[in-house]
Protein backbone atom coordinates (compact mmCIF):
# COMPACT_ATOMS: atom_id res chain seq x y z
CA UNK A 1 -4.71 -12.88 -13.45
CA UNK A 2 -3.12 -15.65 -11.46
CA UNK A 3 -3.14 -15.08 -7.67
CA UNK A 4 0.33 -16.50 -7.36
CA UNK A 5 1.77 -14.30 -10.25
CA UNK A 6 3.57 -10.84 -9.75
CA UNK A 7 1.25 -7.55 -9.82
CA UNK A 8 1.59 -3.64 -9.27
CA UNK A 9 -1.03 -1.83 -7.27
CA UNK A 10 -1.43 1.28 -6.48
CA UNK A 11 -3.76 2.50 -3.68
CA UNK A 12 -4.62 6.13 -2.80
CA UNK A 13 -5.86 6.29 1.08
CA UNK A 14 -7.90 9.28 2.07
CA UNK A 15 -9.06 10.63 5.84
CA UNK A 16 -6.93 11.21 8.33
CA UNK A 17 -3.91 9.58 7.37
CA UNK A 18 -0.92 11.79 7.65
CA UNK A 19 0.34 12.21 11.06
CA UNK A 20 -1.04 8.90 12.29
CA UNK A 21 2.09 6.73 11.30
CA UNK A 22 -0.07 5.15 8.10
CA UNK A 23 3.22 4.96 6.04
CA UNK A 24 5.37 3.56 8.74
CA UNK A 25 2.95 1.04 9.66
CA UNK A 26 1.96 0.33 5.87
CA UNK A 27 5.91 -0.63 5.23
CA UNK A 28 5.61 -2.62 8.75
CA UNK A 29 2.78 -4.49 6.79
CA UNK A 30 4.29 -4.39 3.30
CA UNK A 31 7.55 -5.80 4.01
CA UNK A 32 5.47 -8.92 6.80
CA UNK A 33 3.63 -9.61 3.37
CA UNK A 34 6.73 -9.61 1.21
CA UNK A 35 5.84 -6.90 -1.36
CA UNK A 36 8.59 -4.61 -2.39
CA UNK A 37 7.53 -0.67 -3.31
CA UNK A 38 6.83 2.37 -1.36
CA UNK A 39 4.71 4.49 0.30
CA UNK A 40 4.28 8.56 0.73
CA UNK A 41 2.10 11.23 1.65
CA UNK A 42 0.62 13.58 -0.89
CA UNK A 43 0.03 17.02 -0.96
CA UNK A 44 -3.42 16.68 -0.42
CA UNK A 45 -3.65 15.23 2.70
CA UNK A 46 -3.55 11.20 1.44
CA UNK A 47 -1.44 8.73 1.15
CA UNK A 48 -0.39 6.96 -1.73
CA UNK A 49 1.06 3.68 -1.76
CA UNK A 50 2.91 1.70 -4.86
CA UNK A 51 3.43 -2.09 -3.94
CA UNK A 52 4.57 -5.44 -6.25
CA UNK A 53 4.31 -8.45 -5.12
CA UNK A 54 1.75 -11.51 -5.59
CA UNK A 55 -1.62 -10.93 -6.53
CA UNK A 56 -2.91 -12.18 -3.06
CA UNK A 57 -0.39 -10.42 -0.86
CA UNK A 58 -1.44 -7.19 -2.36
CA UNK A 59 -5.09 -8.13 -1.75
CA UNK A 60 -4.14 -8.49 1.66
CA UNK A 61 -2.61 -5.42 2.00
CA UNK A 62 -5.21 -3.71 0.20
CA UNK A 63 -7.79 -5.17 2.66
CA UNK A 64 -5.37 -3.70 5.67
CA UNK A 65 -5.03 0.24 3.55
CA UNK A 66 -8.99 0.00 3.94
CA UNK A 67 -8.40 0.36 7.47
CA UNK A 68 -4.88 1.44 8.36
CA UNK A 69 -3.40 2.01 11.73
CA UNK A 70 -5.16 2.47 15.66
CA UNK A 71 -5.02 6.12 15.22
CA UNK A 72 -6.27 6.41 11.41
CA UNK A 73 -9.48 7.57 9.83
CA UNK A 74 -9.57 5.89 6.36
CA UNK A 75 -12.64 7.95 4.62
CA UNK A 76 -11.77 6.12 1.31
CA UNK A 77 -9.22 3.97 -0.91
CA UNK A 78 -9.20 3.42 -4.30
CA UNK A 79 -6.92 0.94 -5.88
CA UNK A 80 -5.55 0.31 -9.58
CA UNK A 81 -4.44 -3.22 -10.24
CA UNK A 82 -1.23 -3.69 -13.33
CA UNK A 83 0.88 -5.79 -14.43
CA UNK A 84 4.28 -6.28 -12.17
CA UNK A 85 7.31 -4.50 -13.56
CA UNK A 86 9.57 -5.92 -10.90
CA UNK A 87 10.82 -2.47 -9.88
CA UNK A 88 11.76 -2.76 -6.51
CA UNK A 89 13.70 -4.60 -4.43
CA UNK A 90 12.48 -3.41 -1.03
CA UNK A 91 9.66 -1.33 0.77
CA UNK A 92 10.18 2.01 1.85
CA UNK A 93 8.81 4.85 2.99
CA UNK A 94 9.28 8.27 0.78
């Protein structure tokens, strides 16, 4: 895959991520990086976040997810790379 062309990746964040602004921070970085998605909490405590953009922006914000905000404990982060379905139009937080 190209590093310039449009991907989808999905990244589930575990620790203590909820109540620490992670999402509001990861759309602060999302949108900075210019990939369009969302983010949300899950019911079991992490966060998952949906993002489309270019290959290396995603990267980037991947490498950021691994460590999240000032008041964040990221325990772990797994990440699923597709193909980019041009979903979104924005970033937000869900």
């Amino acid at each position: 895959m190209n590093t310039g062309e449009t991907a989808r990746l999905r990244i589930i964040v575990t620790g203590r991520v909820q109540g620490v602004f992670f999402r509001h921070a990861t759309a602060e970085q999302a949108r900075a990086m210019g990939v369009t998605g969302w983010v949300r909490n899950l019911d079991d405590g992490s966060v998952e976040i949906i993002g489309e953009g270019k290959r290396r922006n995603l990267a980037a914000l991947l490498g950021w997810a691994r460590k999240g905000p000032p008041h964040a404990r990221v325990d772990g982060v797994r990440a699923e790379w597709e193909q980019g379905r041009h979903e979104f139009t924005h970033f937000q937080v869900r």
